[in-house]
PDB file of N, CA and C in Angstrom:
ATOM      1  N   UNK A   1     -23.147   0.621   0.959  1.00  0.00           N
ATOM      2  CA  UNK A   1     -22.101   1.603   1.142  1.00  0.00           C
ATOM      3  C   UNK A   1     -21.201   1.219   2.321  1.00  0.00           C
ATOM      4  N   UNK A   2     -21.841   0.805   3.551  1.00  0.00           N
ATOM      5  CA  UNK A   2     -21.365   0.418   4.301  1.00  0.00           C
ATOM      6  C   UNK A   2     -20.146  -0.855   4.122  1.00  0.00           C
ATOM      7  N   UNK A   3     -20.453  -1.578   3.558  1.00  0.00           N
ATOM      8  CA  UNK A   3     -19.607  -3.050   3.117  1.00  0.00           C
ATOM      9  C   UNK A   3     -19.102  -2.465   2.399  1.00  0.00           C
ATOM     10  N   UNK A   4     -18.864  -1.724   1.440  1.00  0.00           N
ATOM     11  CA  UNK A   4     -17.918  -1.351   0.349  1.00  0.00           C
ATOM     12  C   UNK A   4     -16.859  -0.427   0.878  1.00  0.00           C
ATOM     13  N   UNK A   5     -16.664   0.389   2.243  1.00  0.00           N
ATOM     14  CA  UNK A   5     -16.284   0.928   3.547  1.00  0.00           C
ATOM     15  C   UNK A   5     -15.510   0.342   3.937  1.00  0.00           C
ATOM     16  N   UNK A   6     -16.214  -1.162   4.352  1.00  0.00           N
ATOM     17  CA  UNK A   6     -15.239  -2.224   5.433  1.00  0.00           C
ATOM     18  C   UNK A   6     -14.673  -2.753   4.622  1.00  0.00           C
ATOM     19  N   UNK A   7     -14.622  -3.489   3.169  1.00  0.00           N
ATOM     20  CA  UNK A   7     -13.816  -3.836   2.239  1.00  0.00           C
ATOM     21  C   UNK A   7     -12.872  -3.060   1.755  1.00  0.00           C
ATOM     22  N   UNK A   8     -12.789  -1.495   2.111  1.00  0.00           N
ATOM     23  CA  UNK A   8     -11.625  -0.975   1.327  1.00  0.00           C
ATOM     24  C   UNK A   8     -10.955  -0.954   2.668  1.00  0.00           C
ATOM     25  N   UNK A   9     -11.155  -0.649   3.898  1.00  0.00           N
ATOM     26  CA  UNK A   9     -10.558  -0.714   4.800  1.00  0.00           C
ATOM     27  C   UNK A   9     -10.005  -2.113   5.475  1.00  0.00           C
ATOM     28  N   UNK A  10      -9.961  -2.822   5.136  1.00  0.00           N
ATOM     29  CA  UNK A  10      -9.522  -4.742   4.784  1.00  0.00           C
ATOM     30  C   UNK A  10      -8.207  -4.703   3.697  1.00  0.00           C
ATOM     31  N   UNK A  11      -8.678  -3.976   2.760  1.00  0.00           N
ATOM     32  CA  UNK A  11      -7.535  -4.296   1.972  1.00  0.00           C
ATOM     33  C   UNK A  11      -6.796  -2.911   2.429  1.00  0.00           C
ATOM     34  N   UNK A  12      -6.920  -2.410   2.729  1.00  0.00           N
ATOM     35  CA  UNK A  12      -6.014  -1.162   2.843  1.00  0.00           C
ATOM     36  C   UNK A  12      -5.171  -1.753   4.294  1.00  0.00           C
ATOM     37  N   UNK A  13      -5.955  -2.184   4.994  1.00  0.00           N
ATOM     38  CA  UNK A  13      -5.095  -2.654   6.434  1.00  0.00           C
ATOM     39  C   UNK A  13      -4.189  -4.168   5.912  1.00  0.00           C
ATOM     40  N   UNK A  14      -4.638  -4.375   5.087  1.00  0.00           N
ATOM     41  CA  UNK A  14      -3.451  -5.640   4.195  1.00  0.00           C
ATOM     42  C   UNK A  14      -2.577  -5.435   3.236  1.00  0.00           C
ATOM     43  N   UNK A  15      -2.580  -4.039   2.318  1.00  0.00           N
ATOM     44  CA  UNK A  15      -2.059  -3.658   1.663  1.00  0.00           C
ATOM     45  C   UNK A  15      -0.713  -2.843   2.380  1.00  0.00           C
ATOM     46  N   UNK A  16      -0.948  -2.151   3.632  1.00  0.00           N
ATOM     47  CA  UNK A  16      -0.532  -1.439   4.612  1.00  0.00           C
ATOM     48  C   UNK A  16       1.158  -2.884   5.285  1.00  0.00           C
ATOM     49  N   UNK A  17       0.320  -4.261   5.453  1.00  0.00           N
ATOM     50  CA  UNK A  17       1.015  -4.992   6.466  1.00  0.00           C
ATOM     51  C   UNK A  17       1.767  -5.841   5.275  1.00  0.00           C
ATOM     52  N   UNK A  18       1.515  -5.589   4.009  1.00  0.00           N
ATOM     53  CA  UNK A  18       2.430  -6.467   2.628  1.00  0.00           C
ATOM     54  C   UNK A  18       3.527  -5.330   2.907  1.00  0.00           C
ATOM     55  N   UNK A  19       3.613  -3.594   2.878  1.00  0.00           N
ATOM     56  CA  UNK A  19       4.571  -3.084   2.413  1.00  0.00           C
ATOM     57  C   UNK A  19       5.540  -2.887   3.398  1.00  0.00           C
ATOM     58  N   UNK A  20       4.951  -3.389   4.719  1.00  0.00           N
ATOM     59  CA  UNK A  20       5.396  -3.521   5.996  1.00  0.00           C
ATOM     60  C   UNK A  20       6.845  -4.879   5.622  1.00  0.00           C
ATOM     61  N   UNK A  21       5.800  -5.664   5.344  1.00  0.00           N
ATOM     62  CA  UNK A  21       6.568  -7.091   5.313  1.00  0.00           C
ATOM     63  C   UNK A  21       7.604  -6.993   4.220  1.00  0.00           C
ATOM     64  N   UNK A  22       7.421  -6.084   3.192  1.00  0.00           N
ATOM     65  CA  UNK A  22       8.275  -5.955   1.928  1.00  0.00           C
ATOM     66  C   UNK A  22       9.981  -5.130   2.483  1.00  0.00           C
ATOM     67  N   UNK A  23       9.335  -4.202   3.429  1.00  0.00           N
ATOM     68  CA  UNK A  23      10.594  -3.175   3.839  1.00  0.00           C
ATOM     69  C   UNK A  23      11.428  -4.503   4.631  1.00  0.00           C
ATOM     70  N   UNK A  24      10.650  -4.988   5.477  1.00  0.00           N
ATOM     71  CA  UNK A  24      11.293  -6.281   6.518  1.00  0.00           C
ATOM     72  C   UNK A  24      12.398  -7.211   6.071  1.00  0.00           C
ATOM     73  N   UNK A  25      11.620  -7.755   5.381  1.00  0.00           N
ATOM     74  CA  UNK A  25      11.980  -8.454   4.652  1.00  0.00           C
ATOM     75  C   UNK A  25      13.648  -8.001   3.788  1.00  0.00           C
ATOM     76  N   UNK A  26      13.260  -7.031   2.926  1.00  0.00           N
ATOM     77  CA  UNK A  26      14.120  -6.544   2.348  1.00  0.00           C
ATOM     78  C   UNK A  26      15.908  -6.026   3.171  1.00  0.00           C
ATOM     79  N   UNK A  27      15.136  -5.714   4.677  1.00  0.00           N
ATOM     80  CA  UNK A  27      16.620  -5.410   4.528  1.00  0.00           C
ATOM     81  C   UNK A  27      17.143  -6.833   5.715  1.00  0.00           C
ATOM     82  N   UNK A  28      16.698  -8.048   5.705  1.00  0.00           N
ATOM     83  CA  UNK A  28      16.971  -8.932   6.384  1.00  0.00           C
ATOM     84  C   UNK A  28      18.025  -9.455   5.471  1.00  0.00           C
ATOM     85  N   UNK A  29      17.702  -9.346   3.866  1.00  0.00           N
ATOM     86  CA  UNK A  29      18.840  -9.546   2.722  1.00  0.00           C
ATOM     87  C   UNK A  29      19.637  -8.443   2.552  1.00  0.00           C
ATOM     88  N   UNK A  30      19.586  -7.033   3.323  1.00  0.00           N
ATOM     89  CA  UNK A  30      20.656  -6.115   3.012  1.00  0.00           C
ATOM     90  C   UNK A  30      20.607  -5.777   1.508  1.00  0.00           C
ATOM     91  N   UNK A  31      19.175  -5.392   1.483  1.00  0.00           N
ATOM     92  CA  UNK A  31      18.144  -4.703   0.122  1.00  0.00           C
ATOM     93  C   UNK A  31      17.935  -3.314   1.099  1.00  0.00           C
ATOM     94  N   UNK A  32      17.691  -2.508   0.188  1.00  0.00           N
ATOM     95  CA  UNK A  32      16.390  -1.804   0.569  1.00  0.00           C
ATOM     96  C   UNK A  32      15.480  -1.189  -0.841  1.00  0.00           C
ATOM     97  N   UNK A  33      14.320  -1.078  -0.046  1.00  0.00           N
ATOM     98  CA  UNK A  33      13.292  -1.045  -0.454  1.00  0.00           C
ATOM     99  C   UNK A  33      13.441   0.928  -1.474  1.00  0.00           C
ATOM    100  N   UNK A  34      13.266   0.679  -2.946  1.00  0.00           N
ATOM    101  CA  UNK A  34      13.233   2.269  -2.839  1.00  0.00           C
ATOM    102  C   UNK A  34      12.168   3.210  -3.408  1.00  0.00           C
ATOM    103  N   UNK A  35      11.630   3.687  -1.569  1.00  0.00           N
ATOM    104  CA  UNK A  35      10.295   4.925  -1.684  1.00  0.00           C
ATOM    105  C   UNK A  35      10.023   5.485  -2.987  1.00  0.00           C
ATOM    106  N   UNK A  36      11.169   6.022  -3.265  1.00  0.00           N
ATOM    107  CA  UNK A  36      10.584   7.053  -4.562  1.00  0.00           C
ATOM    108  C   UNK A  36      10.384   6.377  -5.669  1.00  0.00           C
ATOM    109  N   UNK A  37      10.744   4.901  -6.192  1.00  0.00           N
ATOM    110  CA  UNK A  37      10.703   4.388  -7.560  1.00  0.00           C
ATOM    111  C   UNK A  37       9.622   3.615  -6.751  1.00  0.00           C
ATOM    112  N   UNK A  38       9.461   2.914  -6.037  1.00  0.00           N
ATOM    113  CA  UNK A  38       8.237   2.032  -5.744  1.00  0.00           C
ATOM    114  C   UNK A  38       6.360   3.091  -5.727  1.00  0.00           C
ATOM    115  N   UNK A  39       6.164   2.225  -6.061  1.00  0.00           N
ATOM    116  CA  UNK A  39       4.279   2.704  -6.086  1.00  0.00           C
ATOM    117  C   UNK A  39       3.876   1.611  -5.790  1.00  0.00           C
ATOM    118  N   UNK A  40       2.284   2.267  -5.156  1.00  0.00           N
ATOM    119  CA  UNK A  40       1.023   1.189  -4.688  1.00  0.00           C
ATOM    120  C   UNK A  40       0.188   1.846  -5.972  1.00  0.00           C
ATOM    121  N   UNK A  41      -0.978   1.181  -5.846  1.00  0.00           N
ATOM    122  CA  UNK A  41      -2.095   0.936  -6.616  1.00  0.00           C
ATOM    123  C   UNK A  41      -3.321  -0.192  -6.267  1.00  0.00           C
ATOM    124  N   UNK A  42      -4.449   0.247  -5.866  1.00  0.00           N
ATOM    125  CA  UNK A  42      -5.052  -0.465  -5.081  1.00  0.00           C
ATOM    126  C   UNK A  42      -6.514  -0.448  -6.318  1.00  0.00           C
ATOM    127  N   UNK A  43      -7.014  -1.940  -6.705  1.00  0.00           N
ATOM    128  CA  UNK A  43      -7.426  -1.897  -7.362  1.00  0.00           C
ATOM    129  C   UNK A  43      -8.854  -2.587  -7.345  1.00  0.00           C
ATOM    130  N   UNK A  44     -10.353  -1.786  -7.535  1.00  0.00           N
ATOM    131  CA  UNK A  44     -11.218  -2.706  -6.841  1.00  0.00           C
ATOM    132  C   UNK A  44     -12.030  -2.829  -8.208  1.00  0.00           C
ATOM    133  N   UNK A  45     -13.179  -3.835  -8.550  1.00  0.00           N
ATOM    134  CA  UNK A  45     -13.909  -3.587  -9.384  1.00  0.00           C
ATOM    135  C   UNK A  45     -14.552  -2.399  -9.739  1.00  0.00           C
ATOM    136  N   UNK A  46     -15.435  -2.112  -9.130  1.00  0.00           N
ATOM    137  CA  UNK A  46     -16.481  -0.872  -8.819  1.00  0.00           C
ATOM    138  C   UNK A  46     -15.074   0.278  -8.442  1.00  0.00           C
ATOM    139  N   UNK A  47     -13.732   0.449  -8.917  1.00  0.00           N
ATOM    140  CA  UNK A  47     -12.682   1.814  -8.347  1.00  0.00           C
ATOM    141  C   UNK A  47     -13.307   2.964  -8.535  1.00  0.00           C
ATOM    142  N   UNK A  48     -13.579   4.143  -8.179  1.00  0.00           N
ATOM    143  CA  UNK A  48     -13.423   4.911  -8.188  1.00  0.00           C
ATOM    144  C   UNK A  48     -12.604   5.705  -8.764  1.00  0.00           C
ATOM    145  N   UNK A  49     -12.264   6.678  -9.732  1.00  0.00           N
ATOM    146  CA  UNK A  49     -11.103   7.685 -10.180  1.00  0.00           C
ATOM    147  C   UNK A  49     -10.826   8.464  -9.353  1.00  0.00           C
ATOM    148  N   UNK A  50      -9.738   8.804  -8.528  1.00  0.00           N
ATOM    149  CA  UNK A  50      -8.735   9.765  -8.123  1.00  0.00           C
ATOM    150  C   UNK A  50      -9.202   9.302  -6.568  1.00  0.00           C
ATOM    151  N   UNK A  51      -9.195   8.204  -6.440  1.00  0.00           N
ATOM    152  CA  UNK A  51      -8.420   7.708  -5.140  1.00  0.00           C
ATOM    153  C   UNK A  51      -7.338   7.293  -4.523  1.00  0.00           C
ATOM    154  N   UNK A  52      -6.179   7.898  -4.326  1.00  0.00           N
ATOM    155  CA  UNK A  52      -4.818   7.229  -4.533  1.00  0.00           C
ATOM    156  C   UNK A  52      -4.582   7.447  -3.079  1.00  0.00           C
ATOM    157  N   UNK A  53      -4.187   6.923  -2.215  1.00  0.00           N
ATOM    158  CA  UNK A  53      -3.729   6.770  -0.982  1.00  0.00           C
ATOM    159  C   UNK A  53      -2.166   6.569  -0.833  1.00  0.00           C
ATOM    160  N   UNK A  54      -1.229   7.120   0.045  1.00  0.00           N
ATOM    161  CA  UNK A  54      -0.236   6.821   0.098  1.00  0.00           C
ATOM    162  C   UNK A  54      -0.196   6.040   1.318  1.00  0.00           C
ATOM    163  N   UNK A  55       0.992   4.675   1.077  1.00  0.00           N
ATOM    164  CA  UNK A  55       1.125   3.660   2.117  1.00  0.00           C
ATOM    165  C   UNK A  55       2.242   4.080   3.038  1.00  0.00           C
ATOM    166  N   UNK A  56       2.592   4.265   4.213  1.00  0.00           N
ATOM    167  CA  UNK A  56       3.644   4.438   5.410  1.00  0.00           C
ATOM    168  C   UNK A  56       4.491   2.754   5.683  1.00  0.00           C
ATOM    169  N   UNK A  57       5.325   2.913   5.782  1.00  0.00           N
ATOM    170  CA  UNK A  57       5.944   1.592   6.513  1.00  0.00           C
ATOM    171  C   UNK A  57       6.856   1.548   6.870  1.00  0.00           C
ATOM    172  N   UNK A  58       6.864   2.207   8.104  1.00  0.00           N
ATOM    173  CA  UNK A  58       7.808   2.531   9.198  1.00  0.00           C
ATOM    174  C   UNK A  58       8.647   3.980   8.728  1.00  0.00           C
ATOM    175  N   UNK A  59       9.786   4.199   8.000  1.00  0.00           N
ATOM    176  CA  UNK A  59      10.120   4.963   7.813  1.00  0.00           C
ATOM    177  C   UNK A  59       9.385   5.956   6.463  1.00  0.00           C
ATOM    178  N   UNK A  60       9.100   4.757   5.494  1.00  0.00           N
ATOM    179  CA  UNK A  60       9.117   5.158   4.265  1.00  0.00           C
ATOM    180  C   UNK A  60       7.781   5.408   3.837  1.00  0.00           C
ATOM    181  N   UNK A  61       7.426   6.169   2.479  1.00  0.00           N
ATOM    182  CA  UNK A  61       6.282   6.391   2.524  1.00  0.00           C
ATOM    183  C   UNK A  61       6.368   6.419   0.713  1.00  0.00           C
ATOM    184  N   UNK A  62       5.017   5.302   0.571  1.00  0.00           N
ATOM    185  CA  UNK A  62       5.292   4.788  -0.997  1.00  0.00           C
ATOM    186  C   UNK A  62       4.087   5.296  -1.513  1.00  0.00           C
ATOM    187  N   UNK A  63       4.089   6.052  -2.900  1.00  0.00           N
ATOM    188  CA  UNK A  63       2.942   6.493  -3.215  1.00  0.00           C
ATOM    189  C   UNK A  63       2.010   6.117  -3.993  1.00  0.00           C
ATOM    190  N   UNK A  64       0.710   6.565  -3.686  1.00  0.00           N
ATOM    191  CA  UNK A  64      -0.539   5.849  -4.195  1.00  0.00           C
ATOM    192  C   UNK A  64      -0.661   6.760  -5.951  1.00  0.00           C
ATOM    193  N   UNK A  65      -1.132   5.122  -6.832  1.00  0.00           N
ATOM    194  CA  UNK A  65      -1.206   5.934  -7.997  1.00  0.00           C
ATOM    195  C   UNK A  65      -2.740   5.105  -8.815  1.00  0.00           C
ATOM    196  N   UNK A  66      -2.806   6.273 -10.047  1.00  0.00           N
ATOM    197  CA  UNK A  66      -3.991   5.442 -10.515  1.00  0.00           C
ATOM    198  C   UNK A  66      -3.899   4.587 -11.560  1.00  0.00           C
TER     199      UNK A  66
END
């Protein structure tokens, strides 16, 4: 239980620093990134149903789906 804990919290702290890098990124080309049409989805073998987390990145906040 424990390792299956620190593995979602691994990808969640990497999943967290991709949407980071995606907003960055995006407006370095004078994009932006858009919150409401974008979704996460975080996907493990063993998932769980109705875990959806929403991701923050900086301003924006992209939502978790199943």
């Amino acid at each position: 239980m424990l390792m299956m804990l620190i593995y979602w919290i691994e990808a969640y702290i990497l999943l967290h620093k991709n949407m980071g890098a995606l907003v960055t990124a995006s407006k370095e080309l004078d994009l932006e990134v858009n919150a409401e049409k974008t979704k996460n989805m975080v996907m493990f073998q063993d998932q769980q149903a109705g875990q959806n987390h929403n991701i923050k990145a900086g301003n924006k906040s992209f939502q978790g789906v199943e």
